[in-house]
N, C-alpha and C. Protein backbone atom coordinates (compact mmCIF):
# COMPACT_ATOMS: atom_id res chain seq x y z
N UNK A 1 113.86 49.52 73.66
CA UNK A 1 113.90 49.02 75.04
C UNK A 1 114.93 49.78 75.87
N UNK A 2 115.89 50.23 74.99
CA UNK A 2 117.18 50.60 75.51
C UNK A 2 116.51 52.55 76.06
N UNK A 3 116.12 53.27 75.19
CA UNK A 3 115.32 54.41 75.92
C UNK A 3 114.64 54.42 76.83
N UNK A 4 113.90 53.05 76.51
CA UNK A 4 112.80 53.39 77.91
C UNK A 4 113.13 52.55 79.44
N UNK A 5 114.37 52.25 79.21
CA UNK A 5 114.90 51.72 80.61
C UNK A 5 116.06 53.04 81.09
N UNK A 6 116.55 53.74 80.10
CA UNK A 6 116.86 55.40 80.31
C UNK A 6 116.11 56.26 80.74
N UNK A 7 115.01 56.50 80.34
CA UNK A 7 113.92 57.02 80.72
C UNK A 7 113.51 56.66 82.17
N UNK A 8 113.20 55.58 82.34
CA UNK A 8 113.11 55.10 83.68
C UNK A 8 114.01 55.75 84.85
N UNK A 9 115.01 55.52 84.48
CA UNK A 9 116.60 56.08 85.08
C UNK A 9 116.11 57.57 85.65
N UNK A 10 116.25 58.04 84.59
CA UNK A 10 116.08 59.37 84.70
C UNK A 10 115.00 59.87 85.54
N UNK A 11 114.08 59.42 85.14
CA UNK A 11 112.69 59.72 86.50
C UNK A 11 112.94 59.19 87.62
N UNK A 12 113.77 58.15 88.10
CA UNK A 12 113.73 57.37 89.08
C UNK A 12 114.88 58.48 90.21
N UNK A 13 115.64 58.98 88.99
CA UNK A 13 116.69 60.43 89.65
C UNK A 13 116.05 61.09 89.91
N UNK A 14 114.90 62.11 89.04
CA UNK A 14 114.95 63.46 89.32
C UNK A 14 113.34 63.17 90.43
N UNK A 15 113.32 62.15 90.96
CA UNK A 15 112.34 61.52 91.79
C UNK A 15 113.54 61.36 93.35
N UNK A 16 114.34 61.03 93.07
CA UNK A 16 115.48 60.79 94.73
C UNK A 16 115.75 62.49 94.54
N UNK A 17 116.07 63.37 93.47
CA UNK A 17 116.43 64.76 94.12
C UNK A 17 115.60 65.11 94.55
N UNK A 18 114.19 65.44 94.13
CA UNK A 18 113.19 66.23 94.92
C UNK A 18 112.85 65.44 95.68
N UNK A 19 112.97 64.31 96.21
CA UNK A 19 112.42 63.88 97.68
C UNK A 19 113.94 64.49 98.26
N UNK A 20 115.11 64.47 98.29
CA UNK A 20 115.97 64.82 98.93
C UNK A 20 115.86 66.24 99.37
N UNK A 21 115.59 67.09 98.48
CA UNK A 21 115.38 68.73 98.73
C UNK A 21 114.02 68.75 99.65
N UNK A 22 112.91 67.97 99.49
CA UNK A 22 111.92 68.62 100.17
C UNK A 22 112.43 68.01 102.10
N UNK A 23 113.13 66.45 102.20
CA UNK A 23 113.04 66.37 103.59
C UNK A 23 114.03 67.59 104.53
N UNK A 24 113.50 67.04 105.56
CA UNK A 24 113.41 67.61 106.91
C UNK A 24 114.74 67.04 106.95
N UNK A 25 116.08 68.11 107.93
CA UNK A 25 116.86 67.87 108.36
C UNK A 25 117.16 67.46 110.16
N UNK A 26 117.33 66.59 110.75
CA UNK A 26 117.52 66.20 112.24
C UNK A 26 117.28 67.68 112.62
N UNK A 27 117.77 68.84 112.91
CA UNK A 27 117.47 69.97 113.27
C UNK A 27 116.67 70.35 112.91
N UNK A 28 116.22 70.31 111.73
CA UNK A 28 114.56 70.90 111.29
C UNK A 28 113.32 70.29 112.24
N UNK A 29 113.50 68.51 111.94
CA UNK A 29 112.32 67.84 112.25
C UNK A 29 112.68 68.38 114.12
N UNK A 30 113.91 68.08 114.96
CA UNK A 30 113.35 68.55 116.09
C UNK A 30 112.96 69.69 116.35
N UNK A 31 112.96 70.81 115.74
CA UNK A 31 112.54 72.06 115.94
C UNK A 31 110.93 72.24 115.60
N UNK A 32 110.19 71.33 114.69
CA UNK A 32 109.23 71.81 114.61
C UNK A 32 108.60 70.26 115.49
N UNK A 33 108.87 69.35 116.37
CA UNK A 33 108.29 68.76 116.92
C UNK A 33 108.30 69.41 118.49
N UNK A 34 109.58 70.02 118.80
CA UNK A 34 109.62 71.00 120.12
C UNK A 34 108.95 72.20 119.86
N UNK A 35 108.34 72.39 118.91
CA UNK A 35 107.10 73.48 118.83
C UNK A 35 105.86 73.25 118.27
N UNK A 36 105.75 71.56 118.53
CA UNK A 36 104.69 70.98 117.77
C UNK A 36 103.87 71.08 116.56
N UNK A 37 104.41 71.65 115.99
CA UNK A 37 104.52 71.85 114.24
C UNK A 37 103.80 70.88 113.55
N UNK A 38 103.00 71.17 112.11
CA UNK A 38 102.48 69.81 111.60
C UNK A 38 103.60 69.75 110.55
N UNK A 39 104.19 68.77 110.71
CA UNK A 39 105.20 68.73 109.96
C UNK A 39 104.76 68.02 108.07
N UNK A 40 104.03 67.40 108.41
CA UNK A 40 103.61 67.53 106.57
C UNK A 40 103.21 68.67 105.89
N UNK A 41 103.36 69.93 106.78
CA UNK A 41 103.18 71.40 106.08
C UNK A 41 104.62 71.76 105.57
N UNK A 42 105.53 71.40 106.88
CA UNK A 42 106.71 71.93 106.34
C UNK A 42 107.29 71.28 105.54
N UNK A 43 107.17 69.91 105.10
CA UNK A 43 107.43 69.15 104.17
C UNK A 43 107.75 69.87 102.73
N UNK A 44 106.09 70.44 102.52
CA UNK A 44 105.54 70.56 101.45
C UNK A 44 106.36 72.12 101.05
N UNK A 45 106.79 73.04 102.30
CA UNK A 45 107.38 73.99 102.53
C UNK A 45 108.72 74.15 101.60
N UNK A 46 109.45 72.83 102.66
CA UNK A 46 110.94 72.60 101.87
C UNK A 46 111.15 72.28 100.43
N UNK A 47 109.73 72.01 99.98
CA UNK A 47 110.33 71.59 98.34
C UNK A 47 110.62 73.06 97.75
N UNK A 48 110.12 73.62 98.10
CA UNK A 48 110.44 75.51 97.50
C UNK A 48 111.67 75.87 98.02
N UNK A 49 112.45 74.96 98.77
CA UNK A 49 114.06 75.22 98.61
C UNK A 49 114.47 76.00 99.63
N UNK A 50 114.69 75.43 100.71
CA UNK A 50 115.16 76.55 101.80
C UNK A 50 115.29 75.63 103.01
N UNK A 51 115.73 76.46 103.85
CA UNK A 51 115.98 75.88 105.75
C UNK A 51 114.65 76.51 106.20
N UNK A 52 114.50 75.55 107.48
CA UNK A 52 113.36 76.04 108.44
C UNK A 52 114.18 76.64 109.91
N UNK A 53 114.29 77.24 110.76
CA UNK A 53 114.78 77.71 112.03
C UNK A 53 113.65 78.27 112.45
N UNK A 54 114.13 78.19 113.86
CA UNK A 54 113.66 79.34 114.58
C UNK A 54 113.59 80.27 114.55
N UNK A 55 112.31 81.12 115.08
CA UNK A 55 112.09 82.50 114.74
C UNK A 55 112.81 83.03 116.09
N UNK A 56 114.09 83.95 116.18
CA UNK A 56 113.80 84.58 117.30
C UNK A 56 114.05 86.06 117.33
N UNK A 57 113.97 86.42 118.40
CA UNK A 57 113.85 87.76 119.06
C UNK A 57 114.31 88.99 118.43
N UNK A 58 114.15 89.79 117.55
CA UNK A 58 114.97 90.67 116.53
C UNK A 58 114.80 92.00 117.33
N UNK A 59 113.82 92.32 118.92
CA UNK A 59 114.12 93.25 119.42
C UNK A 59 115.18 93.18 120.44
N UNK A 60 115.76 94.12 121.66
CA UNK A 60 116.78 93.86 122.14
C UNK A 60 117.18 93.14 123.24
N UNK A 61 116.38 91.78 122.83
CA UNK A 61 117.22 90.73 123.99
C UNK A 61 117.60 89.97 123.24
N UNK A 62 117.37 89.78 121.79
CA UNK A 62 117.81 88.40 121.07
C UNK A 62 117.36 87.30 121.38
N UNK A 63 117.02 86.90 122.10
CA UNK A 63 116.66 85.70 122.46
C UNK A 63 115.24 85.17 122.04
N UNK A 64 115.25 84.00 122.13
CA UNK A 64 114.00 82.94 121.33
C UNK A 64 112.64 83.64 121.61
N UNK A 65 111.90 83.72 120.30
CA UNK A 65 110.67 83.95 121.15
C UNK A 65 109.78 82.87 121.27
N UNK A 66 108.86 83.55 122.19
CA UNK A 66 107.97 82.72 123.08
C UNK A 66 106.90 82.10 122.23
N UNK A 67 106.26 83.00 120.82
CA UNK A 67 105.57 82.11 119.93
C UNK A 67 106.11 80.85 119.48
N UNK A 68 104.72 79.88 118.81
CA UNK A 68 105.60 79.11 118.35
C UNK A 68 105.49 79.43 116.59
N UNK A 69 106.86 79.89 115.88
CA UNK A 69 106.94 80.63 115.00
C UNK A 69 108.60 80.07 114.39
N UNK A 70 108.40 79.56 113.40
CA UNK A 70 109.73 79.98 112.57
C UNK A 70 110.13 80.83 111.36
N UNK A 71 111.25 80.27 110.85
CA UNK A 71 111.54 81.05 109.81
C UNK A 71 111.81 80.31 108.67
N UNK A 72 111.39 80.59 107.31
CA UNK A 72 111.72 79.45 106.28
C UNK A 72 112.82 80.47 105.52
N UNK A 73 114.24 80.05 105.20
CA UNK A 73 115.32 80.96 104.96
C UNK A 73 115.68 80.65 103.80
N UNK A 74 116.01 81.32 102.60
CA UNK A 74 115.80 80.80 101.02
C UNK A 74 117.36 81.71 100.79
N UNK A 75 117.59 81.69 99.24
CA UNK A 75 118.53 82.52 98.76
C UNK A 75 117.78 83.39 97.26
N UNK A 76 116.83 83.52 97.49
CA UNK A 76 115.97 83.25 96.09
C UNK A 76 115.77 85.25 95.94
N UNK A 77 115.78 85.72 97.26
CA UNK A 77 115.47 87.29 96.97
C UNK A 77 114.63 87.71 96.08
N UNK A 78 112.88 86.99 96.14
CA UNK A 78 112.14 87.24 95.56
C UNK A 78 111.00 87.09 95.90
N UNK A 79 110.77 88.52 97.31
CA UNK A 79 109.70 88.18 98.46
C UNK A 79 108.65 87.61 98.45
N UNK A 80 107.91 88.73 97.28
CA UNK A 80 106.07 88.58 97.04
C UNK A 80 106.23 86.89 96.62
N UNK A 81 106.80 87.00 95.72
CA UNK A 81 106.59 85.53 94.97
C UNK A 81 106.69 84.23 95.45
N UNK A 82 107.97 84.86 96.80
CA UNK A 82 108.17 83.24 97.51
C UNK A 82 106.55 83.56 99.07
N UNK A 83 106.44 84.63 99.38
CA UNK A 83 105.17 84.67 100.26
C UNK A 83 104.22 84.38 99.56
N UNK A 84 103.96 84.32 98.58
CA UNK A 84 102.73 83.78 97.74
C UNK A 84 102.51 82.86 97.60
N UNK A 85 103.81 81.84 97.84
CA UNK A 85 104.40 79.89 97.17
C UNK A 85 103.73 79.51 98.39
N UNK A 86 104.24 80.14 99.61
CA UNK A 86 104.11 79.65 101.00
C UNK A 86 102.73 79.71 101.11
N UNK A 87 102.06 80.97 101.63
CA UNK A 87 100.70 80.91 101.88
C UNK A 87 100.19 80.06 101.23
N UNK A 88 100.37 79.83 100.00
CA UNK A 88 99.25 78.75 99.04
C UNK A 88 99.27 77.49 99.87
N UNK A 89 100.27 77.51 99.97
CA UNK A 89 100.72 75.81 100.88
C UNK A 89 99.90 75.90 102.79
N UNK A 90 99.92 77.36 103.03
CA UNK A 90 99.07 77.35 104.19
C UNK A 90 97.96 77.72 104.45
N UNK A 91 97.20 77.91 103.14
CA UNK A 91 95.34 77.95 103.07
C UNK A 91 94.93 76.57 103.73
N UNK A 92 93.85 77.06 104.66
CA UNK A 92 93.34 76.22 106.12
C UNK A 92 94.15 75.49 106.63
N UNK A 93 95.35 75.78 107.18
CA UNK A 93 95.70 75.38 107.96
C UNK A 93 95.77 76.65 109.54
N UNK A 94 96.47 76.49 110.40
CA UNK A 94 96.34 77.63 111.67
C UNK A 94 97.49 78.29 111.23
N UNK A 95 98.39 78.80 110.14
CA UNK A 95 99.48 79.11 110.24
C UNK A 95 99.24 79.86 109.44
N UNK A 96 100.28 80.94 109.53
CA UNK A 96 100.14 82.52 108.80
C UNK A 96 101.77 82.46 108.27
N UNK A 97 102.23 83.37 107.38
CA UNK A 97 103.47 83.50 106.59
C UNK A 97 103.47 85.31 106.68
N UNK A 98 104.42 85.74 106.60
CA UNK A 98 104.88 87.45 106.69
C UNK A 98 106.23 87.10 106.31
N UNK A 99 106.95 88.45 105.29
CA UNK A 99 107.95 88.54 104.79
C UNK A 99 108.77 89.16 105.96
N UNK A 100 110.19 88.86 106.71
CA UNK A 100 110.67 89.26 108.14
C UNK A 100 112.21 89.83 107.40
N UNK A 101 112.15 89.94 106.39
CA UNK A 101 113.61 90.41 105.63
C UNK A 101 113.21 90.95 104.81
N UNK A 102 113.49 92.49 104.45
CA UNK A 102 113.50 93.89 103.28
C UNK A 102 114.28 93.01 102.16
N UNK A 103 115.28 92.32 102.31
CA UNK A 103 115.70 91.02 101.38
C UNK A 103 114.79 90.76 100.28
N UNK A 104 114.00 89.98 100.78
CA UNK A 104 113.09 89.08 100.31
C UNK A 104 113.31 87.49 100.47
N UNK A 105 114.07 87.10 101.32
CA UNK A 105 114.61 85.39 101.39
C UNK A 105 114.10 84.99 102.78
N UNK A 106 113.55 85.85 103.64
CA UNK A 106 112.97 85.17 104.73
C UNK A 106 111.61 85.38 105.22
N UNK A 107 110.83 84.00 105.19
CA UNK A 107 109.82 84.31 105.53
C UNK A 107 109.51 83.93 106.92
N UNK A 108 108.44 84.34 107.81
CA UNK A 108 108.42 84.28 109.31
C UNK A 108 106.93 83.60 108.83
N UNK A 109 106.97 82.03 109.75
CA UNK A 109 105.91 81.37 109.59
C UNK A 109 104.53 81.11 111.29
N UNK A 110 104.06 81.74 111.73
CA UNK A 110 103.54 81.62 112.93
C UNK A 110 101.86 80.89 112.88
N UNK A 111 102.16 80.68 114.28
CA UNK A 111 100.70 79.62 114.62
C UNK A 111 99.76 80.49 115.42
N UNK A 112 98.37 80.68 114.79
CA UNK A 112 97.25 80.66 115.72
C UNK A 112 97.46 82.44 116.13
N UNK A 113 98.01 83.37 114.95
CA UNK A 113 97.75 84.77 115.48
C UNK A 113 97.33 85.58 113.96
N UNK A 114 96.85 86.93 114.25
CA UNK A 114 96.96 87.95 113.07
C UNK A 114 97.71 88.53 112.93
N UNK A 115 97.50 89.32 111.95
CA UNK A 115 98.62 90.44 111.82
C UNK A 115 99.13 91.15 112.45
N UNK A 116 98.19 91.61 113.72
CA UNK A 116 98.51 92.02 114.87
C UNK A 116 99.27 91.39 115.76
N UNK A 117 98.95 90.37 115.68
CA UNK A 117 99.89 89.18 116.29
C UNK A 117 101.59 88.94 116.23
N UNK A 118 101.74 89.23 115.03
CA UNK A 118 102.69 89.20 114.59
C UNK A 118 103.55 90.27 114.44
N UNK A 119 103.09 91.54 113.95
CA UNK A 119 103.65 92.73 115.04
C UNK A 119 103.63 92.28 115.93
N UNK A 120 103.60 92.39 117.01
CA UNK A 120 103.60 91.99 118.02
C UNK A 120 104.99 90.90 118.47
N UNK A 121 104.87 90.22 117.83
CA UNK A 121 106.14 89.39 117.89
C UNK A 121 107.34 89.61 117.29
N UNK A 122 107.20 90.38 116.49
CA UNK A 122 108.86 90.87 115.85
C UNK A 122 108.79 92.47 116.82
N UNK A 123 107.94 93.10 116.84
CA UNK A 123 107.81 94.48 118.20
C UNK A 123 108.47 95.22 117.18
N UNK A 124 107.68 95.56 116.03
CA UNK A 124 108.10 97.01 115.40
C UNK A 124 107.75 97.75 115.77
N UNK A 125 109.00 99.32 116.34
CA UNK A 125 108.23 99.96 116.86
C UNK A 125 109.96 101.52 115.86
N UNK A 126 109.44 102.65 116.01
CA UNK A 126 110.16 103.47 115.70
C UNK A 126 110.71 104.44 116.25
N UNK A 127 111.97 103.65 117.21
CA UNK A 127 112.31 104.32 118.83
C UNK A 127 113.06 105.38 117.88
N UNK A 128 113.93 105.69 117.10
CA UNK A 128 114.56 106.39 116.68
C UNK A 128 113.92 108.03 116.66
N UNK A 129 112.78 107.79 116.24
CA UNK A 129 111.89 108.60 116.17
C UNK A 129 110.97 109.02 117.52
N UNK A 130 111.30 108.29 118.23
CA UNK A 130 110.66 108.32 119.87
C UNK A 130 109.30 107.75 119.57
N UNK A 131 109.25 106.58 118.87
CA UNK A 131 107.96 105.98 118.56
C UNK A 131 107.82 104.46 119.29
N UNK A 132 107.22 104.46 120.06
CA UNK A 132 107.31 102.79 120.78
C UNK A 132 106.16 101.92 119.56
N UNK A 133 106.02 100.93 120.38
CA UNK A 133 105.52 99.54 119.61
C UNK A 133 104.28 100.27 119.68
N UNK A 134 103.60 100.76 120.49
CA UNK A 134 102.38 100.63 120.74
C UNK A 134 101.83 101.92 119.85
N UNK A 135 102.66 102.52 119.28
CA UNK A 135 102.42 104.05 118.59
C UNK A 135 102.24 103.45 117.32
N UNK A 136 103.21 102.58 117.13
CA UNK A 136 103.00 101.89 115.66
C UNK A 136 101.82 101.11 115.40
N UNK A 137 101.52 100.32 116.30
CA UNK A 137 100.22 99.20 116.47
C UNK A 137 99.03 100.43 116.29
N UNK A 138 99.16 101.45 117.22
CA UNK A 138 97.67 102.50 117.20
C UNK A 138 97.19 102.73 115.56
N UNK A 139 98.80 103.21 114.78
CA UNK A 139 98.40 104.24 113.76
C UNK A 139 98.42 102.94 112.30
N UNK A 140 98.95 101.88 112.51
CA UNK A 140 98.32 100.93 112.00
C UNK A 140 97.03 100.34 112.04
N UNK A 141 96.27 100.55 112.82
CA UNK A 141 95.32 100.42 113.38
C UNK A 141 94.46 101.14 112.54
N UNK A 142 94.72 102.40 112.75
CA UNK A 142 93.74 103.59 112.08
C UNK A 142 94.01 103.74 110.68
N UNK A 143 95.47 103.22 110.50
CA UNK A 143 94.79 102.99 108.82
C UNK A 143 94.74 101.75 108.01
N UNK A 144 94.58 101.03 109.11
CA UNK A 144 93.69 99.51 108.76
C UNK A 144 92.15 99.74 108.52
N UNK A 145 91.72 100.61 109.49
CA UNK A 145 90.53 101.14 109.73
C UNK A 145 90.36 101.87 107.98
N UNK A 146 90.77 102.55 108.25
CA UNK A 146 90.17 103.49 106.81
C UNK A 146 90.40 102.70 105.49
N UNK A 147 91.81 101.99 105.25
CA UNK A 147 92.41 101.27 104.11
C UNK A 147 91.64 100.18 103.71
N UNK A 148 91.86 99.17 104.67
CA UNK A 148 92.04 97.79 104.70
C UNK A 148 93.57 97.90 104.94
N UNK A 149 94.41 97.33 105.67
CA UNK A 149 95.61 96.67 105.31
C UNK A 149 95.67 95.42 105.64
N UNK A 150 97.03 95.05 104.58
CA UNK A 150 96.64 93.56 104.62
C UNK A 150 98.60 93.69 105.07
N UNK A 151 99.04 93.00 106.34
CA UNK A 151 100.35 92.87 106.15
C UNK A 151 101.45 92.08 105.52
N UNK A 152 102.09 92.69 104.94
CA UNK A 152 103.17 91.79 103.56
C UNK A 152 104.06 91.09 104.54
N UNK A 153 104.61 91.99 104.91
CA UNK A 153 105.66 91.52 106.60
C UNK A 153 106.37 93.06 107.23
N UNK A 154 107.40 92.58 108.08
CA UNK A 154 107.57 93.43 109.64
C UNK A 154 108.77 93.13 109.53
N UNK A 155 109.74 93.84 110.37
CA UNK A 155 110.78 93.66 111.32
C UNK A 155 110.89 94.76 112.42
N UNK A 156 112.08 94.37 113.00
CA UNK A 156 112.05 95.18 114.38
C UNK A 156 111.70 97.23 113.75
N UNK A 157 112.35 97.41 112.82
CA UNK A 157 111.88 98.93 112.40
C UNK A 157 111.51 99.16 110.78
N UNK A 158 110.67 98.06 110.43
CA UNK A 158 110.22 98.55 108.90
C UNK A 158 108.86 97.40 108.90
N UNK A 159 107.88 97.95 108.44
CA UNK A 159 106.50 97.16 107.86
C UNK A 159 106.10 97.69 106.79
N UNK A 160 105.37 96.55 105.53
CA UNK A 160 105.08 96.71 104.38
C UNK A 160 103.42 96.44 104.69
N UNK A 161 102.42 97.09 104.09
CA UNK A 161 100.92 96.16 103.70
C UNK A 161 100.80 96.53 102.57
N UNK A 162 99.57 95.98 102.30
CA UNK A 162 99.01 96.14 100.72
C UNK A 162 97.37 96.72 101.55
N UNK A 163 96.93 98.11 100.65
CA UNK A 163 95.93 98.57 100.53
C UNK A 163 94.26 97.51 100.01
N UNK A 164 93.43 97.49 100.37
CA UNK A 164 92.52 97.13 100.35
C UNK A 164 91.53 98.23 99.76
N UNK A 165 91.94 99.15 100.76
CA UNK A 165 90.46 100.48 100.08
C UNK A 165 91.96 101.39 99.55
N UNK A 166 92.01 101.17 98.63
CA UNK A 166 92.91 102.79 98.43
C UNK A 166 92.52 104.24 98.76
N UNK A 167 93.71 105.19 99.65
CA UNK A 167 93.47 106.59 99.50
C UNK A 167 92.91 106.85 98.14
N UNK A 168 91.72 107.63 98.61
CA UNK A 168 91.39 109.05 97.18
C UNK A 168 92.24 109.95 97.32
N UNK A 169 93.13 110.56 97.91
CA UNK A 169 94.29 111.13 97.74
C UNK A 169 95.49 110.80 98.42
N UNK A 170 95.94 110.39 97.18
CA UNK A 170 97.12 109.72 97.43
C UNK A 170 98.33 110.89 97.76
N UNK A 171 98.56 111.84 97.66
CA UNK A 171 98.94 113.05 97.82
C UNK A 171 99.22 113.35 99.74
N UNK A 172 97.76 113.17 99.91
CA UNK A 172 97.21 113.84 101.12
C UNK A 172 97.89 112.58 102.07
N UNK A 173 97.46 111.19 101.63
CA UNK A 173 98.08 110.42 102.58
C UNK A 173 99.72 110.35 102.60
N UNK A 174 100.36 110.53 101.39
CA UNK A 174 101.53 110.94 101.87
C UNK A 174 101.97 111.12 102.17
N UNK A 175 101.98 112.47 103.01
CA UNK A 175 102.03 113.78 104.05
C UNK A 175 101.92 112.88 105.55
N UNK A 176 101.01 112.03 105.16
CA UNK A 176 100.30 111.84 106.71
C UNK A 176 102.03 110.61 106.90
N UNK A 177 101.62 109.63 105.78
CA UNK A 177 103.24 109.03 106.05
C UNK A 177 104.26 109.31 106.35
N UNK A 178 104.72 110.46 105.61
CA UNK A 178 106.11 111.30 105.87
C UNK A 178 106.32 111.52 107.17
N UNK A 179 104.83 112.55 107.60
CA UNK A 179 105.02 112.60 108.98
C UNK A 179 105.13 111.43 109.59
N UNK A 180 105.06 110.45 109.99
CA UNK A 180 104.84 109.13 110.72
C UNK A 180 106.34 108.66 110.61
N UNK A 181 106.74 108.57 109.77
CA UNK A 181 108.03 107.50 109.14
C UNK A 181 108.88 108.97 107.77
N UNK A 182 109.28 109.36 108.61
CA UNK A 182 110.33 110.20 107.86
C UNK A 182 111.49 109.39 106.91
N UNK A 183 112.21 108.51 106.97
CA UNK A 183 112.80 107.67 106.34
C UNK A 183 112.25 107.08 105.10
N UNK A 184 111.61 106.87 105.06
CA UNK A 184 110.38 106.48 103.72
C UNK A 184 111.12 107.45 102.11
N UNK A 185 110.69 108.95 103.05
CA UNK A 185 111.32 110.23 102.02
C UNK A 185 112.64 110.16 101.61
N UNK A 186 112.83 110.79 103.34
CA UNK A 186 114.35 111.35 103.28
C UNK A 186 115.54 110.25 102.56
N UNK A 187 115.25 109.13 102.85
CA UNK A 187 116.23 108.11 102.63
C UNK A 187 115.78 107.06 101.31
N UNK A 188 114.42 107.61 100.74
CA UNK A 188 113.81 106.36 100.10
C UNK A 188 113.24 107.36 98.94
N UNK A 189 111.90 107.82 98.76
CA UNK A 189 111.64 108.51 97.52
C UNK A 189 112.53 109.84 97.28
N UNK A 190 112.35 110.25 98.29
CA UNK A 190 112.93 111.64 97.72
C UNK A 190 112.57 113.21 98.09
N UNK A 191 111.24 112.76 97.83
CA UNK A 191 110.39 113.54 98.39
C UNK A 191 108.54 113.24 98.39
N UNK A 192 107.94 113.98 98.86
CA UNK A 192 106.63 113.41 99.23
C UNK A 192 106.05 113.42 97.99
N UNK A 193 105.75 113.62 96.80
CA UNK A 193 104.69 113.24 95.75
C UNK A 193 105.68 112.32 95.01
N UNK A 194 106.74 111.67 95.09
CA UNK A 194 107.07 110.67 94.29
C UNK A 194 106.97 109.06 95.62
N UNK A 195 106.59 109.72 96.62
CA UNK A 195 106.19 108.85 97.84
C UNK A 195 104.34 108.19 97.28
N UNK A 196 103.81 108.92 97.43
CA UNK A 196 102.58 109.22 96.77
C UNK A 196 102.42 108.17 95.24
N UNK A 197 103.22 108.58 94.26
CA UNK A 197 102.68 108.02 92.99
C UNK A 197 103.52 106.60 93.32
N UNK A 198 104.34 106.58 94.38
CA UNK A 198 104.98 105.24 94.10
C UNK A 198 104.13 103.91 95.07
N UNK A 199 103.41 104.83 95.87
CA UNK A 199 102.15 104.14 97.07
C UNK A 199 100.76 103.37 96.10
N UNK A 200 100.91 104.79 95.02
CA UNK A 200 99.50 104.16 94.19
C UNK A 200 99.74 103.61 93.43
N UNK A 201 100.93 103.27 92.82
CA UNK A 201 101.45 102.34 91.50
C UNK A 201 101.79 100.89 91.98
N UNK A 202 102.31 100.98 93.52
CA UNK A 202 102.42 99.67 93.62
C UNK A 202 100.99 99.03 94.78
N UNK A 203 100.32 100.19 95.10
CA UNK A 203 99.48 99.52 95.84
C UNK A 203 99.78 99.29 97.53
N UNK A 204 101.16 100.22 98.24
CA UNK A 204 101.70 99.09 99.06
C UNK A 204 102.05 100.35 99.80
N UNK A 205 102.01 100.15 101.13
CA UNK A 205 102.22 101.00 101.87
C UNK A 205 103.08 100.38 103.08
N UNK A 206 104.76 101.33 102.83
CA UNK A 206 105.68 101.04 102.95
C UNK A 206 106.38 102.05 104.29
N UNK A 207 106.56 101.97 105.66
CA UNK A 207 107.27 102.68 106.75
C UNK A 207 108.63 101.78 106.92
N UNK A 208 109.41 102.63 107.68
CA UNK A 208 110.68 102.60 108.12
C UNK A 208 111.04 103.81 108.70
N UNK A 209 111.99 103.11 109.45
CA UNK A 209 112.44 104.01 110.78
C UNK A 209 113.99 103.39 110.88
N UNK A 210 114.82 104.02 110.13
CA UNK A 210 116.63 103.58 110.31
C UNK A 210 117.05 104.18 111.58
């Protein structure tokens, strides 16, 4: 009798922690009711351990953006896996998930857009390079067109996708990257055919612009 009123105990605990970790904090719940949020999504959100905020402005005004979009903020530094937790939790609903930190601890959660969309709202673009938003959106474009891409996530100067049609030469598209996003190389593989075998091994096609 004496175990199973322990037992009890014990479930009746590790039943008050995870309801404690998954609620909504006074700042959470008003943030996603001032952006009219379904909040039994984000519920289900917070049990995977993290804050919800606002998404804002990472190009150069800082300020809030105009979607209604947040951010779910973790310590977990384990992108794919935590964008994978999320989306599962947002199959049919209107809301999309993109990784918004090279990190891996923040995900950017938005309502009612695509991928395009969402570029769009973080405005990656590769001024460094004299590349605006709209240079990036084109040549994404064209190799959405040929690929498939599917976007992993964005920030103001770096986007990840995952291939759909893979290059038959992975070599050749390389080249075409390098040119586009020099940083990739210079600062990241090394040089262009270890750009190449590292595109087709992971599947993932990776720009930046420091």
């Amino acid at each position: 009798m004496k175990r199973i009123i322990i037992n009890i105990c014990i479930i009746i605990l590790l039943t008050a922690c995870s309801t404690g970790q998954s609620r909504l904090s006074s700042t959470e719940q008003a943030l996603i009711k001032d952006l009219s949020l379904d909040e039994s999504i984000f519920l289900q959100i917070k049990t995977l351990g993290g804050s919800i905020e606002r998404l804002t402005d990472v190009t150069y005004g800082f300020g809030p953006a105009a979607e209604n979009a947040v951010v779910f903020v973790t310590d977990r530094n384990d992108g794919k896996v935590l964008l994978s937790e999320v989306r599962t939790i947002l199959q049919g609903s209107p809301y999309s998930a993109y990784l918004i930190s090279v990190l891996g601890d923040m995900v950017a959660i938005v309502e009612d857009i695509d991928q395009y969309g969402y570029l769009d709202v973080v405005y990656t673009d590769g001024i460094n390079y004299g590349l605006e938003h709209e240079d990036i959106i084109a040549k994404f474009q064209h190799w959405d067109d040929q690929y498939g891409l599917s976007l992993i996530g964005a920030s103001y100067d770096w986007l990840e996708a995952e291939f759909q049609s893979p290059p038959s030469d992975w070599l050749a598209f390389a080249q075409e990257v390098y040119a586009f996003s020099p940083d990739v190389v210079d600062q990241g593989t090394g040089d262009v055919e270890a750009l190449a075998d590292e595109m087709r091994d992971t599947n993932t096609l990776f720009l930046w612009w420091d």
